[in-house]
PDB file of N, CA and C in Angstrom:
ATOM      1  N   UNK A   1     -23.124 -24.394   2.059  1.00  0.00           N
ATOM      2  CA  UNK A   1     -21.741 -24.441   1.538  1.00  0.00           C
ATOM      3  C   UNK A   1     -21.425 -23.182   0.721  1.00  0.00           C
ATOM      4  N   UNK A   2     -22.169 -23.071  -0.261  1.00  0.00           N
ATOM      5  CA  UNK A   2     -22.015 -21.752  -0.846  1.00  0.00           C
ATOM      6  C   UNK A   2     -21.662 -20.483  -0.281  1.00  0.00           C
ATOM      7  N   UNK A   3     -22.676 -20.023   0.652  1.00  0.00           N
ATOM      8  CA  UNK A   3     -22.837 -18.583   1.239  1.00  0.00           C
ATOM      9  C   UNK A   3     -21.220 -18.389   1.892  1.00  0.00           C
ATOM     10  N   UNK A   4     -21.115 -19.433   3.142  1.00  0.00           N
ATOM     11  CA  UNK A   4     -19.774 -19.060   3.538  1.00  0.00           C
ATOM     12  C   UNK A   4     -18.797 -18.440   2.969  1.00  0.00           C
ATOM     13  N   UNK A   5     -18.779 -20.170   1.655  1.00  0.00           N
ATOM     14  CA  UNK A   5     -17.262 -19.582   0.738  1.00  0.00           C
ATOM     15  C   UNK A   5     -17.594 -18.036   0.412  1.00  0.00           C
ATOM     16  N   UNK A   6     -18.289 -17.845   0.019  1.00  0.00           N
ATOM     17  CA  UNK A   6     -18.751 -16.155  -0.664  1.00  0.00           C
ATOM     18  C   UNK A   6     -18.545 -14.957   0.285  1.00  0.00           C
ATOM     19  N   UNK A   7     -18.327 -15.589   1.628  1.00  0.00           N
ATOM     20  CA  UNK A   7     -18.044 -14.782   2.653  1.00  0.00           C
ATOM     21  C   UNK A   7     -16.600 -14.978   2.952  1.00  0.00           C
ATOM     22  N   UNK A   8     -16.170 -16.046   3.042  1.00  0.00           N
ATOM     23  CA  UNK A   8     -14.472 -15.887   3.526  1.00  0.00           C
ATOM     24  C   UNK A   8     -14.285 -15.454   1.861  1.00  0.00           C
ATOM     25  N   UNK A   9     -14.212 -15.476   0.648  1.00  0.00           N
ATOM     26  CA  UNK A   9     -13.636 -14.619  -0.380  1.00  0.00           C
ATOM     27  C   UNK A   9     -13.504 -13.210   0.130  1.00  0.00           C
ATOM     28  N   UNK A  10     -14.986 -12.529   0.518  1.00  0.00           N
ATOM     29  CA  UNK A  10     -15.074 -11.446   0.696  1.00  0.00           C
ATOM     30  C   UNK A  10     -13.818 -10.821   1.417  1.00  0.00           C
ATOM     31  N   UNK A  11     -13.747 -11.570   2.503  1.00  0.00           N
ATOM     32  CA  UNK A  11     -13.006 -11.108   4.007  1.00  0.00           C
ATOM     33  C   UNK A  11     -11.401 -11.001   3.390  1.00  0.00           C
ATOM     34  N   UNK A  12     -11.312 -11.912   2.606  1.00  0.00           N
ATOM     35  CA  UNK A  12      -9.882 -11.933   2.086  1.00  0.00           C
ATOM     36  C   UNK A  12      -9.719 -10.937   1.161  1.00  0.00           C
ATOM     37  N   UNK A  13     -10.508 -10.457   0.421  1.00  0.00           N
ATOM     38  CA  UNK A  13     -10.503  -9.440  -0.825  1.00  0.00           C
ATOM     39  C   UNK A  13     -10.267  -8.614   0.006  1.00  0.00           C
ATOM     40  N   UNK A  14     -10.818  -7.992   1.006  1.00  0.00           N
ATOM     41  CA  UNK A  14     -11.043  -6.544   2.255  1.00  0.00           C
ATOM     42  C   UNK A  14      -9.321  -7.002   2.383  1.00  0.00           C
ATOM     43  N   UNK A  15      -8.809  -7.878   3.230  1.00  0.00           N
ATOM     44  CA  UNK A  15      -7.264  -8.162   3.560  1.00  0.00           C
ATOM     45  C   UNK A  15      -6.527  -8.143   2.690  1.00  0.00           C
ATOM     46  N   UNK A  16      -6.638  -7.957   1.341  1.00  0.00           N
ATOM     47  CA  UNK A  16      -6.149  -7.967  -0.032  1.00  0.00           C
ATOM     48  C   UNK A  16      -5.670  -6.206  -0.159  1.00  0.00           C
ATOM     49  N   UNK A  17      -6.992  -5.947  -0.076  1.00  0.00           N
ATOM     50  CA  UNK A  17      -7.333  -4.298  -0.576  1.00  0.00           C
ATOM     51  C   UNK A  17      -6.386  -4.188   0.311  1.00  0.00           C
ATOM     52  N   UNK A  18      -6.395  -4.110   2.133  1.00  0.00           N
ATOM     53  CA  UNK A  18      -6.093  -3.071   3.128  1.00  0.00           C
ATOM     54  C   UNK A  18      -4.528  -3.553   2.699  1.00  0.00           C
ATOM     55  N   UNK A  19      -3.676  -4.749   2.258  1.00  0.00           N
ATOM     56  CA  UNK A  19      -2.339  -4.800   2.138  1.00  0.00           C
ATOM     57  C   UNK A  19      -2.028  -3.832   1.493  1.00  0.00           C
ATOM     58  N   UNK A  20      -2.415  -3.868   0.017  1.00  0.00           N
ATOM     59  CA  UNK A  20      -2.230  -3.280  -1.108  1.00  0.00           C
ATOM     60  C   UNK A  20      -2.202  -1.425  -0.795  1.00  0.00           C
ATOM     61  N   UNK A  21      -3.171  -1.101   0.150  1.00  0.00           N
ATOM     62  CA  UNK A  21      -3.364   0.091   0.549  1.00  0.00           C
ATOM     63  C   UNK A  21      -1.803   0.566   1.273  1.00  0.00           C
ATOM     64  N   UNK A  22      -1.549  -0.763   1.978  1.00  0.00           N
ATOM     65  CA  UNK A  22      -0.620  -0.420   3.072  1.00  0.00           C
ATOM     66  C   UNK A  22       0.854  -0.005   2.025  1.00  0.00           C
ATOM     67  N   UNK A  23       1.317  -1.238   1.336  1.00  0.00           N
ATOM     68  CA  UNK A  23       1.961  -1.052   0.551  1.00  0.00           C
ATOM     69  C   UNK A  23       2.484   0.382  -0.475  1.00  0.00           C
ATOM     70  N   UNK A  24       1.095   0.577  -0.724  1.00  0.00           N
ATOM     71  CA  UNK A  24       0.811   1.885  -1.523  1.00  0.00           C
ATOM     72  C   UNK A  24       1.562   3.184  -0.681  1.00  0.00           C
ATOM     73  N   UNK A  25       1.332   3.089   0.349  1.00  0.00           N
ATOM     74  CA  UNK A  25       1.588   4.207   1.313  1.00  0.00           C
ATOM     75  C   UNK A  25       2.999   4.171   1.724  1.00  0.00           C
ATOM     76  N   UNK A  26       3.342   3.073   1.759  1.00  0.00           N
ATOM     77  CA  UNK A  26       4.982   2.802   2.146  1.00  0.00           C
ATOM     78  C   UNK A  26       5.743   3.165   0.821  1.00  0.00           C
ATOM     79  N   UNK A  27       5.305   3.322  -0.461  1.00  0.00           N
ATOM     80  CA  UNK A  27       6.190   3.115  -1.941  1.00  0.00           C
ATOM     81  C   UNK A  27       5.701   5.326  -1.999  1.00  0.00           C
ATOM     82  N   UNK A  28       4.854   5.407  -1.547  1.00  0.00           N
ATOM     83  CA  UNK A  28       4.996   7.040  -1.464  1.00  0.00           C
ATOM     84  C   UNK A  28       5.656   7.699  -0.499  1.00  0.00           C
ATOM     85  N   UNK A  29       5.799   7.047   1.117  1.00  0.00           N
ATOM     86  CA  UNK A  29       6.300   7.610   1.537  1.00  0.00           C
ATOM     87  C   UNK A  29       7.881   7.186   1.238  1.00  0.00           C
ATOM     88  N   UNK A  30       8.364   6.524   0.287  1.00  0.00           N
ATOM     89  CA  UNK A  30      10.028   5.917   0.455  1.00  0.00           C
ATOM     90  C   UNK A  30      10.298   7.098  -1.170  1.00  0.00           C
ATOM     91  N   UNK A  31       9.053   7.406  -1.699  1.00  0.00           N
ATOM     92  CA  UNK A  31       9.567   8.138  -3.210  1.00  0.00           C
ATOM     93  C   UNK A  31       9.124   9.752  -2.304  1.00  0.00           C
ATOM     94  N   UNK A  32       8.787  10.002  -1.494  1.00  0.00           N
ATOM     95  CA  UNK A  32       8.787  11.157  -1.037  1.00  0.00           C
ATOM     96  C   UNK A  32      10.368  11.323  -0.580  1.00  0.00           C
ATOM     97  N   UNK A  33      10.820  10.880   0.282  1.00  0.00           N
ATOM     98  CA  UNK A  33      12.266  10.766   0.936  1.00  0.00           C
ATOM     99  C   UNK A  33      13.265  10.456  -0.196  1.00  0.00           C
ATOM    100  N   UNK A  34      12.948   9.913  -1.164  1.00  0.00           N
ATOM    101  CA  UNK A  34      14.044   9.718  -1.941  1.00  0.00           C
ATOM    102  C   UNK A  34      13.729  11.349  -2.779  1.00  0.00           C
ATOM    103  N   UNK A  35      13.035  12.263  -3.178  1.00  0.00           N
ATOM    104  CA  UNK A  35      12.861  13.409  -3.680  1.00  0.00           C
ATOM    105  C   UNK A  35      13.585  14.069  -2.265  1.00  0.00           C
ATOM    106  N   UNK A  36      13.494  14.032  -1.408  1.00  0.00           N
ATOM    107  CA  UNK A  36      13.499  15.281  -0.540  1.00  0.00           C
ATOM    108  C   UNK A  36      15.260  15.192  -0.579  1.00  0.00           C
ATOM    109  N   UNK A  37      15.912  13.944  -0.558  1.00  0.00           N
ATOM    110  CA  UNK A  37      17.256  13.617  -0.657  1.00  0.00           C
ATOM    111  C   UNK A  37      17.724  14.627  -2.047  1.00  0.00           C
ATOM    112  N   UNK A  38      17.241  14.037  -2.758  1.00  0.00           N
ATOM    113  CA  UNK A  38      17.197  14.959  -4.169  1.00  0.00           C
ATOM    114  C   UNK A  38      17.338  16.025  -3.910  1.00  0.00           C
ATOM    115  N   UNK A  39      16.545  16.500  -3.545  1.00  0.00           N
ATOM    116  CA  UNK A  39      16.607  18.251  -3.166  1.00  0.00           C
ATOM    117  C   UNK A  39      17.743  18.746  -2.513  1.00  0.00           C
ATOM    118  N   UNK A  40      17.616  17.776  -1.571  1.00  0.00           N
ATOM    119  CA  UNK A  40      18.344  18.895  -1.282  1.00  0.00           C
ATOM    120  C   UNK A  40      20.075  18.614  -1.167  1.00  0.00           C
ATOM    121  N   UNK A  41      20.127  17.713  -2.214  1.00  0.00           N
ATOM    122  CA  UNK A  41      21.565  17.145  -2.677  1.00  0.00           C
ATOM    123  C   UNK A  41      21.734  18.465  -3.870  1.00  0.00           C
ATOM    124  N   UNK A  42      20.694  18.598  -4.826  1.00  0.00           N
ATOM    125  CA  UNK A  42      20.559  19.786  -5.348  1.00  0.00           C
ATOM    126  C   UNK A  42      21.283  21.274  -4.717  1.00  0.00           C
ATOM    127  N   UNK A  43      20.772  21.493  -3.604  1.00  0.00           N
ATOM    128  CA  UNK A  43      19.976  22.777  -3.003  1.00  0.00           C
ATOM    129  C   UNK A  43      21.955  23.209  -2.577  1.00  0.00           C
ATOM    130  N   UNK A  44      22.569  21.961  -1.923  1.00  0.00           N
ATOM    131  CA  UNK A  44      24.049  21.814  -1.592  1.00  0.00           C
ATOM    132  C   UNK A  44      24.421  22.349  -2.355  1.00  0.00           C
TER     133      UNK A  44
END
């Protein structure tokens, strides 16, 4: 009984991380585009 649970935690922590990763990457690439707007609303 033990070992499993200790293994599906694991698997979910890994599916945890890789969201969080995903997320991460989507909130840089939407603050990259919102700078580049910037710019070149500026640059006008």
């Amino acid at each position: 009984m033990g070992e499993p649970s200790v293994g599906s935690k694991g698997i979910e922590h890994q599916q945890i991380m890789k969201n969080s990763h995903v997320i991460q990457g989507d909130m840089h690439n939407l603050i990259m585009k919102v700078n580049f707007l910037i710019l070149i609303k500026l640059l006008i």
